[in-house]
C-alpha atoms as a PDB file:
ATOM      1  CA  UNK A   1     100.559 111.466 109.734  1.00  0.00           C
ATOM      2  CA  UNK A   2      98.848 110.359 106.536  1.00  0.00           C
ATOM      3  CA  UNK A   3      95.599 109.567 108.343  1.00  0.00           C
ATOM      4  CA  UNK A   4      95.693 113.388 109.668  1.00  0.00           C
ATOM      5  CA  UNK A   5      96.525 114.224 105.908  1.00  0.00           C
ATOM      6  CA  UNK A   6      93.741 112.419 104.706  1.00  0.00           C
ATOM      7  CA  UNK A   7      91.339 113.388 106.893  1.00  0.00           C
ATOM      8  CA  UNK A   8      92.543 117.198 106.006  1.00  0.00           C
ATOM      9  CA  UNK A   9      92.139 116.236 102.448  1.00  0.00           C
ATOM     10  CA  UNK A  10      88.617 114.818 102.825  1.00  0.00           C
ATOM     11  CA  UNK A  11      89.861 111.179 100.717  1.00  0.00           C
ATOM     12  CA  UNK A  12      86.411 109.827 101.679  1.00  0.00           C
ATOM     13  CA  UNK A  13      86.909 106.704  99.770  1.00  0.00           C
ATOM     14  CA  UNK A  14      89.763 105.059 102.071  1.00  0.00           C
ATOM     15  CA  UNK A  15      87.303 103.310 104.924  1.00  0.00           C
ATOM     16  CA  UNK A  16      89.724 104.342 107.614  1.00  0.00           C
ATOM     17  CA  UNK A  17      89.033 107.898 106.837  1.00  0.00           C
ATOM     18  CA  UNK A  18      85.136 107.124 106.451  1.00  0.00           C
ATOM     19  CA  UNK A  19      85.549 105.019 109.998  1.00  0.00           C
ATOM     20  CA  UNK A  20      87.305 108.179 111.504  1.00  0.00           C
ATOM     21  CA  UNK A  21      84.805 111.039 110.694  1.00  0.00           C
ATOM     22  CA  UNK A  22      81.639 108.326 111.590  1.00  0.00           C
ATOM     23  CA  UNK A  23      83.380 107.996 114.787  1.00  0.00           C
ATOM     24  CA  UNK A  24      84.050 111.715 114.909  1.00  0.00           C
ATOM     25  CA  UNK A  25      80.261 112.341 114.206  1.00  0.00           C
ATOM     26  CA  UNK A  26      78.719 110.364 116.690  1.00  0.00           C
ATOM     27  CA  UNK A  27      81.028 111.068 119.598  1.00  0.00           C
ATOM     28  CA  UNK A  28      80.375 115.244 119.110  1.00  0.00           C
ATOM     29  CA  UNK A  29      76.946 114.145 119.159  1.00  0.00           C
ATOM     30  CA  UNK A  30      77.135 113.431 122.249  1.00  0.00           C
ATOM     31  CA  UNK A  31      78.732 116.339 123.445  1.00  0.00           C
ATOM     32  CA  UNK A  32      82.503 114.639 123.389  1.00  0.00           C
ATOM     33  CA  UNK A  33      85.697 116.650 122.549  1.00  0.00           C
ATOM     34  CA  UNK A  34      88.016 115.076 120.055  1.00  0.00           C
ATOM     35  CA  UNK A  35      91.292 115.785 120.033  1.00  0.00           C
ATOM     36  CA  UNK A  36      93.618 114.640 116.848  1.00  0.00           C
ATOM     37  CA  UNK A  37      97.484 114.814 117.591  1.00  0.00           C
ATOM     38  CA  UNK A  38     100.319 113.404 115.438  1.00  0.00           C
ATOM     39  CA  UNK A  39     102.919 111.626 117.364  1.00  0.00           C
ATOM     40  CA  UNK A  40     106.018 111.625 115.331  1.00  0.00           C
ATOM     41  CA  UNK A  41     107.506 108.642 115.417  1.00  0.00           C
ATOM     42  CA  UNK A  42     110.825 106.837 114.875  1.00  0.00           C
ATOM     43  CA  UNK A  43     112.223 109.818 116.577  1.00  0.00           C
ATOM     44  CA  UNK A  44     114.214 108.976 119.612  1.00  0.00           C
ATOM     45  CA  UNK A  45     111.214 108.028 121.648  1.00  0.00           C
ATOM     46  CA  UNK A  46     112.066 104.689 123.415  1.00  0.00           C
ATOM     47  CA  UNK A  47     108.680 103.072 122.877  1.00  0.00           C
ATOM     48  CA  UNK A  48     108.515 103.633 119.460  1.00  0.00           C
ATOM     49  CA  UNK A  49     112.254 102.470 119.192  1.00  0.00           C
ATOM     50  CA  UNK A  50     111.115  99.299 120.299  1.00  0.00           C
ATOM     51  CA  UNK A  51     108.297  98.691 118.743  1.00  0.00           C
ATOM     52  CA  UNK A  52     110.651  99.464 115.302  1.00  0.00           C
ATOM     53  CA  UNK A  53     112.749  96.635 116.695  1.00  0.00           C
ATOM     54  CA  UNK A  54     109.784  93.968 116.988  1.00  0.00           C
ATOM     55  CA  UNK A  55     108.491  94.842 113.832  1.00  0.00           C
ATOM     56  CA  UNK A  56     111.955  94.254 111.993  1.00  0.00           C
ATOM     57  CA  UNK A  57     112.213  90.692 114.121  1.00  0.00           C
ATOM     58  CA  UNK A  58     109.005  89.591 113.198  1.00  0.00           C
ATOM     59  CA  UNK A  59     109.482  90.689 109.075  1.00  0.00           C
ATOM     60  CA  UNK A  60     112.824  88.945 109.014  1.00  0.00           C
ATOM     61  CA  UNK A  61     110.748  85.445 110.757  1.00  0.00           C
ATOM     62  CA  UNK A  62     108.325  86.184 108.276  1.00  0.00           C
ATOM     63  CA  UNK A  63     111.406  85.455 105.689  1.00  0.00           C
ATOM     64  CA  UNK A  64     112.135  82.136 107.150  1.00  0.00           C
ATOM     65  CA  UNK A  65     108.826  80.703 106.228  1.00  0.00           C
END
């Protein structure tokens, strides 16, 4: 959620949030809808369960190095 935050704060100097409203720009420019949802995550949803899990296994091998 903090890129929805950001964006809703205008913090124009993080380039993600720069990237974001360019992209924003130029697609309603030429006559596309944009749609921003936030997805919660981490909450009971089986694909973001998993992808929890294979970022834990892949900070732990990150340990081993």
């Amino acid at each position: 959620m903090s890129s929805l935050q950001a964006l809703n704060g205008f913090k124009l100097e993080l380039d993600l949030i720069q990237k974001i409203l360019k992209d924003y720009s130029h697609l309603t420019a030429i006559s596309k809808t944009v749609m921003l949802c936030w997805i919660p995550s981490h909450v009971n949803i089986l694909g973001n369960e998993k992808a929890d899990g294979a970022a834990k296994s892949a900070l732990s091998l990150l340990s081993l190095t």
